[in-house]
PDB file of N, CA and C in Angstrom:
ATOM      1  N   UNK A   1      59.188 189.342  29.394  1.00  0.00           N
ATOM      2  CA  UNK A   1      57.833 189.338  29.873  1.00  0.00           C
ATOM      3  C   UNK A   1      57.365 187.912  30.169  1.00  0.00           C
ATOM      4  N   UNK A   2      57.481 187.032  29.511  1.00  0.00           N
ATOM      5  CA  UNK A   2      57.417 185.701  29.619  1.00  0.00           C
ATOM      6  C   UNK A   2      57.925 185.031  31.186  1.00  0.00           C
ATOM      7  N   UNK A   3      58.999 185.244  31.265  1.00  0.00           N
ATOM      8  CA  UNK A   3      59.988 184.942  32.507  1.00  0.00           C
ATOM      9  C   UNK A   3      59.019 185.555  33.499  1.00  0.00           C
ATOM     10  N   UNK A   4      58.179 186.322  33.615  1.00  0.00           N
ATOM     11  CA  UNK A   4      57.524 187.005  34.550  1.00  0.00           C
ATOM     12  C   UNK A   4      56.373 186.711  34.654  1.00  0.00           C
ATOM     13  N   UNK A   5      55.913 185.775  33.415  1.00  0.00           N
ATOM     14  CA  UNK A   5      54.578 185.191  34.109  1.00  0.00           C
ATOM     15  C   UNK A   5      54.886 183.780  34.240  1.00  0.00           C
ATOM     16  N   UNK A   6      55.805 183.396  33.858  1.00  0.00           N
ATOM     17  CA  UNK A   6      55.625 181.549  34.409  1.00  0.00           C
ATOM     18  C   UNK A   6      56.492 182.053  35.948  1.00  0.00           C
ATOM     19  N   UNK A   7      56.880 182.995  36.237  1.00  0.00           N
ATOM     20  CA  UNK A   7      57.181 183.496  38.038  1.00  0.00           C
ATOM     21  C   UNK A   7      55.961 183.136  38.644  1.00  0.00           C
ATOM     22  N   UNK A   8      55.025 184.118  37.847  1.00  0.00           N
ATOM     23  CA  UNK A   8      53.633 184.405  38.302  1.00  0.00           C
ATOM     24  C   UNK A   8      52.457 183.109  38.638  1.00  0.00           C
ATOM     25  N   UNK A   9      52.671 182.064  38.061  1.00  0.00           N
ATOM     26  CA  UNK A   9      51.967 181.390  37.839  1.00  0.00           C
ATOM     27  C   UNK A   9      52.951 179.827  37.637  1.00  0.00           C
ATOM     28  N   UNK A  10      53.593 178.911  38.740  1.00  0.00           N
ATOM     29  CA  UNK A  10      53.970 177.940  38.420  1.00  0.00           C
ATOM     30  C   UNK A  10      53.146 176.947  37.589  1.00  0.00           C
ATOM     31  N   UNK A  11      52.102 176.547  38.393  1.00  0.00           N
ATOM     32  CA  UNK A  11      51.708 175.328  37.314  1.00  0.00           C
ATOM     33  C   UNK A  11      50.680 175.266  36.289  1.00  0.00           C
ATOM     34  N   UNK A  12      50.451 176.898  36.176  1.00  0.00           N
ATOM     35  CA  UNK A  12      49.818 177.169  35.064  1.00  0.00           C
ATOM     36  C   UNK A  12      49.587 178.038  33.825  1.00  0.00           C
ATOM     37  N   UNK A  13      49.554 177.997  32.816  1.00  0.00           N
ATOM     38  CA  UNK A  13      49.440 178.707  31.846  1.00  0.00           C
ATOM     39  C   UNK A  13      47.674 179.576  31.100  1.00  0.00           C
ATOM     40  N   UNK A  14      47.696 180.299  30.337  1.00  0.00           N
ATOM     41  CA  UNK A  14      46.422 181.138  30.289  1.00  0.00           C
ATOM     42  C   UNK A  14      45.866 179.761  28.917  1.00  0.00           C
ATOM     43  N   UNK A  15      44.428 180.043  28.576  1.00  0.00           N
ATOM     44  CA  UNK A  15      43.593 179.161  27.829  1.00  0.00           C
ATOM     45  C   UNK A  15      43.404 179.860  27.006  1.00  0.00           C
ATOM     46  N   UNK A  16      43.690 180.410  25.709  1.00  0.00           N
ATOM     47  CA  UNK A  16      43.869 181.569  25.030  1.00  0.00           C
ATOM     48  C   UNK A  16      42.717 181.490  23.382  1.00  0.00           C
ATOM     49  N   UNK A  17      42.889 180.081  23.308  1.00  0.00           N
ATOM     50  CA  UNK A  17      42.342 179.760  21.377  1.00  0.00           C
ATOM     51  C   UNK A  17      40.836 180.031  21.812  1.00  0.00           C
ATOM     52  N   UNK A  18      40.099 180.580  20.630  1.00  0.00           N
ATOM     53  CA  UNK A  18      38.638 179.663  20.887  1.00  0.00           C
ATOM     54  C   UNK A  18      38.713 178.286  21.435  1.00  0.00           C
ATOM     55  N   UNK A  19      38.904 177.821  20.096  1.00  0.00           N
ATOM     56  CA  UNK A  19      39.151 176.266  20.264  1.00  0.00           C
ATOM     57  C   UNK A  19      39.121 175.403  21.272  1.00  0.00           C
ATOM     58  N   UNK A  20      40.369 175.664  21.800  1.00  0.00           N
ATOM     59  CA  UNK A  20      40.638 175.062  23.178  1.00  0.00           C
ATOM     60  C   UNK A  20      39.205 175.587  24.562  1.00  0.00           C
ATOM     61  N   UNK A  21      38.471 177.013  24.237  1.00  0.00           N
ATOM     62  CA  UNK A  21      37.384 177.138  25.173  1.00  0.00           C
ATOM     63  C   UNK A  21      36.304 176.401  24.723  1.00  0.00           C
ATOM     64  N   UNK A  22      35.695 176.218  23.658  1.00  0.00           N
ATOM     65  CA  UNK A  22      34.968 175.384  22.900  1.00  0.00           C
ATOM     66  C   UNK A  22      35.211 173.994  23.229  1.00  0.00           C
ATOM     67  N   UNK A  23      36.382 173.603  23.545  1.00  0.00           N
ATOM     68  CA  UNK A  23      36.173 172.200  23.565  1.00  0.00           C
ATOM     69  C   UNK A  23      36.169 171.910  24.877  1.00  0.00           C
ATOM     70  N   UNK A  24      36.409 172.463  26.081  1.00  0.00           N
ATOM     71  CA  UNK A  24      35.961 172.342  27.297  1.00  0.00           C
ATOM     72  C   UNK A  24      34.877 172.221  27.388  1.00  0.00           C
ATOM     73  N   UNK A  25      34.028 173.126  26.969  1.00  0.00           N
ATOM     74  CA  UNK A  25      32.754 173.985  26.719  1.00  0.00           C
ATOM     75  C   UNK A  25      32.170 172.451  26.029  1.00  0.00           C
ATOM     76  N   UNK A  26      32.557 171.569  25.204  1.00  0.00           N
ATOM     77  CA  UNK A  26      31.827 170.399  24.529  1.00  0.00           C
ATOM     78  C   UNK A  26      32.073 169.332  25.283  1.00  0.00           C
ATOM     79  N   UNK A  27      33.111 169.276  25.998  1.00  0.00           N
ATOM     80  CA  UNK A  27      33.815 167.695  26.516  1.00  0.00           C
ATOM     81  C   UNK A  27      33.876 167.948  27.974  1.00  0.00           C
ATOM     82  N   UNK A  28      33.803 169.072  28.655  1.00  0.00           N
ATOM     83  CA  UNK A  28      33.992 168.980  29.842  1.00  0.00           C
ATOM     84  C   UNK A  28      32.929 169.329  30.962  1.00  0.00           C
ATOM     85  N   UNK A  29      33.254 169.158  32.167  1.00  0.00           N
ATOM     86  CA  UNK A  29      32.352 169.336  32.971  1.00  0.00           C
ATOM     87  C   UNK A  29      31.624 170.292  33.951  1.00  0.00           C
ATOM     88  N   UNK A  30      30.887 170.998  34.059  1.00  0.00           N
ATOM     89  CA  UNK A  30      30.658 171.979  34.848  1.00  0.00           C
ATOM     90  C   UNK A  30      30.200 172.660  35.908  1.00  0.00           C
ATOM     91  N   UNK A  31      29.495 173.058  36.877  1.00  0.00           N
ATOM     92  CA  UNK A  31      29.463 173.761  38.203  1.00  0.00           C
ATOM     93  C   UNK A  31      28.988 174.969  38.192  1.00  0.00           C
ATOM     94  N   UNK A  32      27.920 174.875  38.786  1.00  0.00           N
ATOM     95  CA  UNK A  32      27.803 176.342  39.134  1.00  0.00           C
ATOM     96  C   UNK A  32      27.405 177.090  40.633  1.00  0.00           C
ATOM     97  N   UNK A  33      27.698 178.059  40.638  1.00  0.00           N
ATOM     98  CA  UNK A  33      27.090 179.130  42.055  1.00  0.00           C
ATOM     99  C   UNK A  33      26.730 180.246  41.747  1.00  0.00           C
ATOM    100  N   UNK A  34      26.386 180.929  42.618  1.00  0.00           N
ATOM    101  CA  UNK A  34      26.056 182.588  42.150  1.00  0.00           C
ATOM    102  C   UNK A  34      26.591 183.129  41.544  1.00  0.00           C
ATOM    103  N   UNK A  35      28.169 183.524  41.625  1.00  0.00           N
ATOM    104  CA  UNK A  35      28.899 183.980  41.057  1.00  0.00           C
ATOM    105  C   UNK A  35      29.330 183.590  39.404  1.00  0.00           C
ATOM    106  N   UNK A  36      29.507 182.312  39.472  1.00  0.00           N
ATOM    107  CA  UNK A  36      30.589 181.790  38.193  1.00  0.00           C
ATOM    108  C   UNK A  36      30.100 180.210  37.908  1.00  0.00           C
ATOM    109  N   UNK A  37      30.742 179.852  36.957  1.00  0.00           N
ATOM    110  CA  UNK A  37      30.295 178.604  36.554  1.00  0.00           C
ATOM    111  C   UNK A  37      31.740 178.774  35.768  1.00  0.00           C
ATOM    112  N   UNK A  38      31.863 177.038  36.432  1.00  0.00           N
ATOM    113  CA  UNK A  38      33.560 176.380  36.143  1.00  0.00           C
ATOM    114  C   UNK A  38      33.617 174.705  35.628  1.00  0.00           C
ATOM    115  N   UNK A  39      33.896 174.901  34.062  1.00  0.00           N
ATOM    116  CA  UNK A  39      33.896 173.995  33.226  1.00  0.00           C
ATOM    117  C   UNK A  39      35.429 173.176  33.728  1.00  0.00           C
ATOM    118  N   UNK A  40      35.401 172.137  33.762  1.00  0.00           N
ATOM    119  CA  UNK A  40      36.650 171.286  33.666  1.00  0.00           C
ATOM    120  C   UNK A  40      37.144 170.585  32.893  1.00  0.00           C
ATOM    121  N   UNK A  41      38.017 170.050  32.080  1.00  0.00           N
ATOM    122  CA  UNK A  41      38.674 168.890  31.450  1.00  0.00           C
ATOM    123  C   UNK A  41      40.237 168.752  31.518  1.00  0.00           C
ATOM    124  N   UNK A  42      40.324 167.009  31.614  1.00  0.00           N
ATOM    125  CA  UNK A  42      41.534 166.720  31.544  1.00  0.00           C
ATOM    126  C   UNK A  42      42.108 167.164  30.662  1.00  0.00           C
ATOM    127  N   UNK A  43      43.247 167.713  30.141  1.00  0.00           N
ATOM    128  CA  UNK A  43      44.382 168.023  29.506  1.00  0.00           C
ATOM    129  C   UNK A  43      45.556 166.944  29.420  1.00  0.00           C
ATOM    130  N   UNK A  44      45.409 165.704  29.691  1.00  0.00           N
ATOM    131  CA  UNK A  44      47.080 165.475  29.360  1.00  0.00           C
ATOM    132  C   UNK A  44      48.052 165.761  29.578  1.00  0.00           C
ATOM    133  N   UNK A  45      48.028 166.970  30.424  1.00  0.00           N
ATOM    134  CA  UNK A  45      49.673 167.753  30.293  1.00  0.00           C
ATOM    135  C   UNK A  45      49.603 167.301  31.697  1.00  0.00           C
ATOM    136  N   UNK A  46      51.008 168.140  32.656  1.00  0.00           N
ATOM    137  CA  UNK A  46      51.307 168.517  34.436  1.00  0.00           C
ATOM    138  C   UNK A  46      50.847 169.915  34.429  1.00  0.00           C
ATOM    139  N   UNK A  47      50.859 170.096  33.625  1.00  0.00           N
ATOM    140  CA  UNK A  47      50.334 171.748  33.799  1.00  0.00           C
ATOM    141  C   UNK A  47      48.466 172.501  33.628  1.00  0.00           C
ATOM    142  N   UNK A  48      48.135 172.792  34.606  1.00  0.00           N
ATOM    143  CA  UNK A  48      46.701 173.583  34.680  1.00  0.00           C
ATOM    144  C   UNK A  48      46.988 174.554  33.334  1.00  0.00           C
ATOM    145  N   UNK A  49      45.529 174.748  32.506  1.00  0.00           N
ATOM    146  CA  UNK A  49      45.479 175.795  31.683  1.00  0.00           C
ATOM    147  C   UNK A  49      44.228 176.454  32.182  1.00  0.00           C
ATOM    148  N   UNK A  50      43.875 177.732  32.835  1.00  0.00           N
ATOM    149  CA  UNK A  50      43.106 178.744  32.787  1.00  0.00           C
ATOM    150  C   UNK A  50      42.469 179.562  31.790  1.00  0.00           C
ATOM    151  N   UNK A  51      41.511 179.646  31.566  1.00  0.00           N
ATOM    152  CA  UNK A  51      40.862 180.611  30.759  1.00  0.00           C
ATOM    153  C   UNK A  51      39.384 181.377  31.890  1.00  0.00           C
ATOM    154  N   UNK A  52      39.626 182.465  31.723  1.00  0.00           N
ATOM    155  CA  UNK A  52      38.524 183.877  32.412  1.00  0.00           C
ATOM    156  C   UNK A  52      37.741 184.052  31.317  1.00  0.00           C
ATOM    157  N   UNK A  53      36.073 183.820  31.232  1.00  0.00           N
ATOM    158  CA  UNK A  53      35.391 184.822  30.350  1.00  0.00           C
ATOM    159  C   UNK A  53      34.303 185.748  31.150  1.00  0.00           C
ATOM    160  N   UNK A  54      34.409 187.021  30.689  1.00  0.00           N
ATOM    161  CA  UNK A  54      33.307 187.911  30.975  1.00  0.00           C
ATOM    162  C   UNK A  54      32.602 188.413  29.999  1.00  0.00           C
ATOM    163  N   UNK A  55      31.365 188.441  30.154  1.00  0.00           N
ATOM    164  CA  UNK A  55      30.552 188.749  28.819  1.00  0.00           C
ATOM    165  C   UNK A  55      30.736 190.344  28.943  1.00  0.00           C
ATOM    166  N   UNK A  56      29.678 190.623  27.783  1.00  0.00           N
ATOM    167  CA  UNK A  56      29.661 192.849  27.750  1.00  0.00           C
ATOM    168  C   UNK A  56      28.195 192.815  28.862  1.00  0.00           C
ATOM    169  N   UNK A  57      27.199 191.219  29.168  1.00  0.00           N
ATOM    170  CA  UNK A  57      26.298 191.330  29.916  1.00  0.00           C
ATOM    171  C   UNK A  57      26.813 191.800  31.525  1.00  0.00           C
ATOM    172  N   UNK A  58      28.138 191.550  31.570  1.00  0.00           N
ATOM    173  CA  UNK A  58      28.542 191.676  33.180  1.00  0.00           C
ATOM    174  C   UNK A  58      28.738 193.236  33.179  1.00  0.00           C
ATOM    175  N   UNK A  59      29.122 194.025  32.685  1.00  0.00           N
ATOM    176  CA  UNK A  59      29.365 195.740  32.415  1.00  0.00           C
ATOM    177  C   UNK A  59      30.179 195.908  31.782  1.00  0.00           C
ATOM    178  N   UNK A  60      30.361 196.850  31.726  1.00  0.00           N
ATOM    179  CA  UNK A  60      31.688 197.316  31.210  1.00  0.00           C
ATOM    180  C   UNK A  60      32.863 196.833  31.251  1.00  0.00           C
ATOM    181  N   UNK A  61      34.012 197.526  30.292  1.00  0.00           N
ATOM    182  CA  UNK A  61      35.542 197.368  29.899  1.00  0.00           C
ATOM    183  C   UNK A  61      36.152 196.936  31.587  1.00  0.00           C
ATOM    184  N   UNK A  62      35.933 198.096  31.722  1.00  0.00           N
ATOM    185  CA  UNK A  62      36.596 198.623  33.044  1.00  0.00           C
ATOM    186  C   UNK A  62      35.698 197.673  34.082  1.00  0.00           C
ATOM    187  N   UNK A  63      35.073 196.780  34.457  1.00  0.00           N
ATOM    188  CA  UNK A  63      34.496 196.286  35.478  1.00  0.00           C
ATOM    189  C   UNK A  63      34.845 194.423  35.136  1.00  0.00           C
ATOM    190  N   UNK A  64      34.807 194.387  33.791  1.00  0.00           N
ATOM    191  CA  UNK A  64      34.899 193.410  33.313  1.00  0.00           C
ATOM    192  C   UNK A  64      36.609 192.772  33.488  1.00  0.00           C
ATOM    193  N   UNK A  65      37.631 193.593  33.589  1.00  0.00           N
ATOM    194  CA  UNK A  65      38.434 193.377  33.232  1.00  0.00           C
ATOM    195  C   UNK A  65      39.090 193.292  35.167  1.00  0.00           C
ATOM    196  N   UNK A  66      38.543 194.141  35.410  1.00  0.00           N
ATOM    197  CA  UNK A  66      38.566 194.419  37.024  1.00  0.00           C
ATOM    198  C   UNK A  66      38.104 192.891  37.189  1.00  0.00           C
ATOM    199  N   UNK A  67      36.962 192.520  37.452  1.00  0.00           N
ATOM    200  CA  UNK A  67      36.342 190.768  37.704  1.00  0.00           C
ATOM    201  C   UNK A  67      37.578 189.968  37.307  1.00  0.00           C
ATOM    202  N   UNK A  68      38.170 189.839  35.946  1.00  0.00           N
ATOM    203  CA  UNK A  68      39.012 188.954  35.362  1.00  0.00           C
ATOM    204  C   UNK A  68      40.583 189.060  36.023  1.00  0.00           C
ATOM    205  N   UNK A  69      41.051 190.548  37.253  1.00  0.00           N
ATOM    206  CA  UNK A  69      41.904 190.309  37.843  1.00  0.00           C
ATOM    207  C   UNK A  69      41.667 189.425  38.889  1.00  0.00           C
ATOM    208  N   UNK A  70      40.644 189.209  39.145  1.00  0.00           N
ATOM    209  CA  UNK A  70      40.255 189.467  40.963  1.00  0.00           C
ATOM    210  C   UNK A  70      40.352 187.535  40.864  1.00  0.00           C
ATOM    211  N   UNK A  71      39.779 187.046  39.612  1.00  0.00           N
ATOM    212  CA  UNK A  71      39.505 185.661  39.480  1.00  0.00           C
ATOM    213  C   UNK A  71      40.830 185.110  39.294  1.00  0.00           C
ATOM    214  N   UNK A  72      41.853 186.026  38.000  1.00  0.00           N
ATOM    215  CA  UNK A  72      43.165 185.426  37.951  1.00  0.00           C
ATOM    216  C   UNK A  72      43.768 185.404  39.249  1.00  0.00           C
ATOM    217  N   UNK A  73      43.550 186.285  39.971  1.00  0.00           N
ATOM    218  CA  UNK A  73      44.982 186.544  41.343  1.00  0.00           C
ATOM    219  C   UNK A  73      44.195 185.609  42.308  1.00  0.00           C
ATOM    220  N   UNK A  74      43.181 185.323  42.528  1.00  0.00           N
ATOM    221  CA  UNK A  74      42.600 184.808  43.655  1.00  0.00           C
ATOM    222  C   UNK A  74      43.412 182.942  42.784  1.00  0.00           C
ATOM    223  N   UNK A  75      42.882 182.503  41.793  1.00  0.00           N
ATOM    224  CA  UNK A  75      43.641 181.236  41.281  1.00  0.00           C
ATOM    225  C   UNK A  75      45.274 181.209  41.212  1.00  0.00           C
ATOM    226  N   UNK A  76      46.186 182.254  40.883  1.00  0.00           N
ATOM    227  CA  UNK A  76      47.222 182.405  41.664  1.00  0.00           C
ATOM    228  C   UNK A  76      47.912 181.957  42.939  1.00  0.00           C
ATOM    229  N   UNK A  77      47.102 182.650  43.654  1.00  0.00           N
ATOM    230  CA  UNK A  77      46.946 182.440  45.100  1.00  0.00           C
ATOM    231  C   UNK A  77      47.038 181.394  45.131  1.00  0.00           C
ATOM    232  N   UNK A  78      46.135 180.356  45.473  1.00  0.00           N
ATOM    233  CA  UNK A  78      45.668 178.973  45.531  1.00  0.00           C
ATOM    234  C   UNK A  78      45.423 178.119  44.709  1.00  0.00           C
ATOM    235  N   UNK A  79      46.621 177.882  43.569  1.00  0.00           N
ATOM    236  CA  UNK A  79      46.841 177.308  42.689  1.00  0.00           C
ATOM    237  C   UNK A  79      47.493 175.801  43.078  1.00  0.00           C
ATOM    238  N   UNK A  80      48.490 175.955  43.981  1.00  0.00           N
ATOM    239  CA  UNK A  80      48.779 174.601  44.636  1.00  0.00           C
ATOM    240  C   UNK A  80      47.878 173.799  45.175  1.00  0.00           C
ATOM    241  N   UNK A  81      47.029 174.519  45.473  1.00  0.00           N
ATOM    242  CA  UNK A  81      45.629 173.514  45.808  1.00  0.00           C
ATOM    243  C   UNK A  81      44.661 172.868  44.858  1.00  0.00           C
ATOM    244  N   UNK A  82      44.822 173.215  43.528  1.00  0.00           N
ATOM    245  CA  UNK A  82      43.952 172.488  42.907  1.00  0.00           C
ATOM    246  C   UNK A  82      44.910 171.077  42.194  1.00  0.00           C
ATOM    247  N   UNK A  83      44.329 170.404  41.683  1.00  0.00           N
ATOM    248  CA  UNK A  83      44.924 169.081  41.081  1.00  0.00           C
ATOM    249  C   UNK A  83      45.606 169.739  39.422  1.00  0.00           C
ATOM    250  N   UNK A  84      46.937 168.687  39.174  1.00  0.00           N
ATOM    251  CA  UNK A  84      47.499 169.143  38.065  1.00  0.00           C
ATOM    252  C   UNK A  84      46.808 168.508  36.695  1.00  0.00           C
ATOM    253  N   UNK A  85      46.821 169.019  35.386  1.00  0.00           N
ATOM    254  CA  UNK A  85      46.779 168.272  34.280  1.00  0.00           C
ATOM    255  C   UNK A  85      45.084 169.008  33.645  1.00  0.00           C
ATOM    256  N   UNK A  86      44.936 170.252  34.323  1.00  0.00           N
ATOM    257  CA  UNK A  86      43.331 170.527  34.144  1.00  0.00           C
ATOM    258  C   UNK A  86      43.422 171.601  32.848  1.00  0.00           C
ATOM    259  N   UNK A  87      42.436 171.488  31.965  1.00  0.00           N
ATOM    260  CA  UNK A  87      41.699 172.764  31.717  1.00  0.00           C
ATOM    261  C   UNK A  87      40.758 173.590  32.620  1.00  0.00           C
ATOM    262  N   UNK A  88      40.856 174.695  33.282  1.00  0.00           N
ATOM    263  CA  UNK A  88      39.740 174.736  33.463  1.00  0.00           C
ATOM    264  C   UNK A  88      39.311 176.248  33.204  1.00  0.00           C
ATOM    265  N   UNK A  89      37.700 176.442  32.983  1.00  0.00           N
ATOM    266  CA  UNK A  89      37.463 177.755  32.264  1.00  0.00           C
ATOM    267  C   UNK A  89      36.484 178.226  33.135  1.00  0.00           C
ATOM    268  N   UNK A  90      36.635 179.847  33.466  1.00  0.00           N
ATOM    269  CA  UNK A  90      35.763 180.361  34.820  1.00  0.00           C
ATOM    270  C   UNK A  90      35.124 181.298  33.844  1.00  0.00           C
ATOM    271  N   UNK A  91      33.911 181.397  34.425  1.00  0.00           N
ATOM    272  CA  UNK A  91      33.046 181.984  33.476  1.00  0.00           C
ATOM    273  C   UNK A  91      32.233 183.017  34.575  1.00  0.00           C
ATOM    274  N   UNK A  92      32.007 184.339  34.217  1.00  0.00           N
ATOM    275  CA  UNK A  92      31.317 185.423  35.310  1.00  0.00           C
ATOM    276  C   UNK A  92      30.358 185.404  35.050  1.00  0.00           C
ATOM    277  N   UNK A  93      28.913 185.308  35.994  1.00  0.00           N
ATOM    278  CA  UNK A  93      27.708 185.657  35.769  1.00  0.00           C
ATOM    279  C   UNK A  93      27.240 187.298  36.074  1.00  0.00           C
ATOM    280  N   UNK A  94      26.223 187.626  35.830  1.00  0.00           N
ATOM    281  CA  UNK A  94      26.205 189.048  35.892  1.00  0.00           C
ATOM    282  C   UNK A  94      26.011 189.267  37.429  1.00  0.00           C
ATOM    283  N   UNK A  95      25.998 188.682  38.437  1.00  0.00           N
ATOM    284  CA  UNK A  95      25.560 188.717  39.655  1.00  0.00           C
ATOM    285  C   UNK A  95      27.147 188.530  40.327  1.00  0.00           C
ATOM    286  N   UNK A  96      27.633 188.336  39.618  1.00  0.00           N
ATOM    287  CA  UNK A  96      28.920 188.857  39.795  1.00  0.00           C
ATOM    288  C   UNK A  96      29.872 189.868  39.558  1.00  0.00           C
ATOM    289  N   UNK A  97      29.144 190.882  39.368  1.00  0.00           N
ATOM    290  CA  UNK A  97      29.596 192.358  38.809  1.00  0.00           C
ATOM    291  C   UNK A  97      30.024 193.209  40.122  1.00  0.00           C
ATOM    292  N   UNK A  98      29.644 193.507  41.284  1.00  0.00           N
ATOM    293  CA  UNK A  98      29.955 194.036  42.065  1.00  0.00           C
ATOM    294  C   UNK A  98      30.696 192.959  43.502  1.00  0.00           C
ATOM    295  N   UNK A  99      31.416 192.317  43.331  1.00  0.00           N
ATOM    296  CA  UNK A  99      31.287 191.398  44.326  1.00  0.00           C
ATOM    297  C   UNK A  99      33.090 191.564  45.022  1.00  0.00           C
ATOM    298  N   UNK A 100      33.853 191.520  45.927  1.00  0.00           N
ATOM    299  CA  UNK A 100      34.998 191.674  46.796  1.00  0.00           C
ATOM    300  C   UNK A 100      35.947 191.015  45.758  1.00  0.00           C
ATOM    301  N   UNK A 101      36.850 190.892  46.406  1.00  0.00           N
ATOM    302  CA  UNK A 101      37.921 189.479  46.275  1.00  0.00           C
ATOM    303  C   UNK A 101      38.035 188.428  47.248  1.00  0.00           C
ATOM    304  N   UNK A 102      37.440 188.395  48.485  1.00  0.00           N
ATOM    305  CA  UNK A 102      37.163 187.431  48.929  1.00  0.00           C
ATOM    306  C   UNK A 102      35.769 186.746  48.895  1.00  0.00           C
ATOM    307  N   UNK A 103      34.724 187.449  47.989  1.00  0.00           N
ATOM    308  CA  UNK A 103      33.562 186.239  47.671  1.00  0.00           C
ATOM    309  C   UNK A 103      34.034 185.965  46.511  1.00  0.00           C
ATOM    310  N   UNK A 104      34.770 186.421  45.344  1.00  0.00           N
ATOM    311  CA  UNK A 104      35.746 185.531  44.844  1.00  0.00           C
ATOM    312  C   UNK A 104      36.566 184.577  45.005  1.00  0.00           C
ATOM    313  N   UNK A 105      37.320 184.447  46.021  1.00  0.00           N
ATOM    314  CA  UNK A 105      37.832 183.568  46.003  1.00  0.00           C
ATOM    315  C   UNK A 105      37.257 182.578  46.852  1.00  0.00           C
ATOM    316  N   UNK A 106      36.463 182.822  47.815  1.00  0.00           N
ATOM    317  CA  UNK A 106      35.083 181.973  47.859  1.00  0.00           C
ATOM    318  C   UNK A 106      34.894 180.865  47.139  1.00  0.00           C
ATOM    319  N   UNK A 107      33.834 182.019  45.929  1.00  0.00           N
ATOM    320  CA  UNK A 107      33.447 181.306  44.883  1.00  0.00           C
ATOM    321  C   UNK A 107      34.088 180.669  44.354  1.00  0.00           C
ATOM    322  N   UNK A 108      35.293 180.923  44.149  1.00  0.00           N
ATOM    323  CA  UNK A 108      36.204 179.995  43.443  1.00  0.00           C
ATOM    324  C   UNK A 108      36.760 178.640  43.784  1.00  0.00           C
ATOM    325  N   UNK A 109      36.806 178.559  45.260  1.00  0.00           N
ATOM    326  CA  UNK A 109      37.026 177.390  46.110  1.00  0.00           C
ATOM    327  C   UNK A 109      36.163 176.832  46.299  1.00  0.00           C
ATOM    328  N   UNK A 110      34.992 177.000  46.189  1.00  0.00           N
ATOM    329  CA  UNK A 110      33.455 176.104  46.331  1.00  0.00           C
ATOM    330  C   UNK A 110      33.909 175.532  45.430  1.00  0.00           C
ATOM    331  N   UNK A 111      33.611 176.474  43.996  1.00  0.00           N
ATOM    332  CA  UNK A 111      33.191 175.652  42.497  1.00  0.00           C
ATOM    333  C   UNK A 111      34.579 174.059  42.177  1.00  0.00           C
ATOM    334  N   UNK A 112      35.983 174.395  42.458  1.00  0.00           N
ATOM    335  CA  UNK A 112      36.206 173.654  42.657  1.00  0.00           C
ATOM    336  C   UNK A 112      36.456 172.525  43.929  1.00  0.00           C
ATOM    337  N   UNK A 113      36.013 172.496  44.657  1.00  0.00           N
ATOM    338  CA  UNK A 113      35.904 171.796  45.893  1.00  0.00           C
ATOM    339  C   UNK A 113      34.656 171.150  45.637  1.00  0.00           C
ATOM    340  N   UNK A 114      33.876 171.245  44.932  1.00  0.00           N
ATOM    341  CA  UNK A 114      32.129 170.787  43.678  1.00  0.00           C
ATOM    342  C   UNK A 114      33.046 169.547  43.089  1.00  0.00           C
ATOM    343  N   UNK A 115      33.699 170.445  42.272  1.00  0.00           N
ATOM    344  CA  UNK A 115      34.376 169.294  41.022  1.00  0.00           C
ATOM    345  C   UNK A 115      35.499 168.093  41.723  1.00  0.00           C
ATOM    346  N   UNK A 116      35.813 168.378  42.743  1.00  0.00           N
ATOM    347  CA  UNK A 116      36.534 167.304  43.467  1.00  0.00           C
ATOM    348  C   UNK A 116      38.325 167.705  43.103  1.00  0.00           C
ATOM    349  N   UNK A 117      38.985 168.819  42.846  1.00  0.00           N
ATOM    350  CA  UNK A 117      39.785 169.112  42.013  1.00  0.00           C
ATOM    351  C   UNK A 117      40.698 169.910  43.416  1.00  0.00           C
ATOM    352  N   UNK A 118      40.871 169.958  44.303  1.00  0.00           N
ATOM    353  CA  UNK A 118      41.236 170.772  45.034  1.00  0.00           C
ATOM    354  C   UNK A 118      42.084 169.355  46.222  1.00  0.00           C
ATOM    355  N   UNK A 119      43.137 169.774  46.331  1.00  0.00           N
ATOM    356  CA  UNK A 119      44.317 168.280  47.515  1.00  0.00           C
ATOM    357  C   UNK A 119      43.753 168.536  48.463  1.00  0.00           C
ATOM    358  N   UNK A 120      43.720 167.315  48.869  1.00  0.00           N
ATOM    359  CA  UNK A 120      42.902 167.143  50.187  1.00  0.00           C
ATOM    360  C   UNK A 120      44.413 167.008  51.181  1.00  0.00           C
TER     361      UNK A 120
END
């Protein structure tokens, strides 16, 4: 299973501890749009770490978890485009509950193209 997500995902891995969201969340920097708000910090590493949160304010299991594909696969996608060595943590607002996969990934390319994080 492993072998199948570093396929999935070259230069990045998931943001998994509290901890590690907390300390973005204290040390790093953030962005917002309609949709989402996207905390940043350096990491030290070559490798991007991702973390998705959706509150129980955005809906449900099932809608919530739906949002948290649409954000992982759209950063997938266009992962070579952002800069290496990041934390960064995407966060859903409730106005983001019904929204495509392409005002996702939209949103997602604004917020970082904001933070300056995206190869020019």
């Amino acid at each position: 299973m492993w072998s199948f997500l570093l396929i999935m995902m070259n230069f990045s891995e998931s943001l998994k501890k509290n901890r590690d969201f907390q300390n973005v969340y204290r040390k790093g920097k953030s962005y917002a749009n309609k949709y989402f708000v996207m905390y940043i910090l350096d990491n030290q590493t070559e490798r991007n770490r991702i973390g998705i949160s959706v509150s129980k304010k955005v809906g449900n299991s099932v809608i919530r978890h739906h949002l948290t594909r649409l954000v992982r696969e759209s950063y997938r996608l266009h992962e070579d485009m952002f800069n290496s060595g990041l934390d960064i943590v995407v966060i859903a607002r409730s106005t983001a509950r019904d929204i495509s996969y392409r005002e996702v990934e939209s949103a997602l390319l604004h917020l970082g193209s904001i933070h300056k994080i995206i190869k020019q």
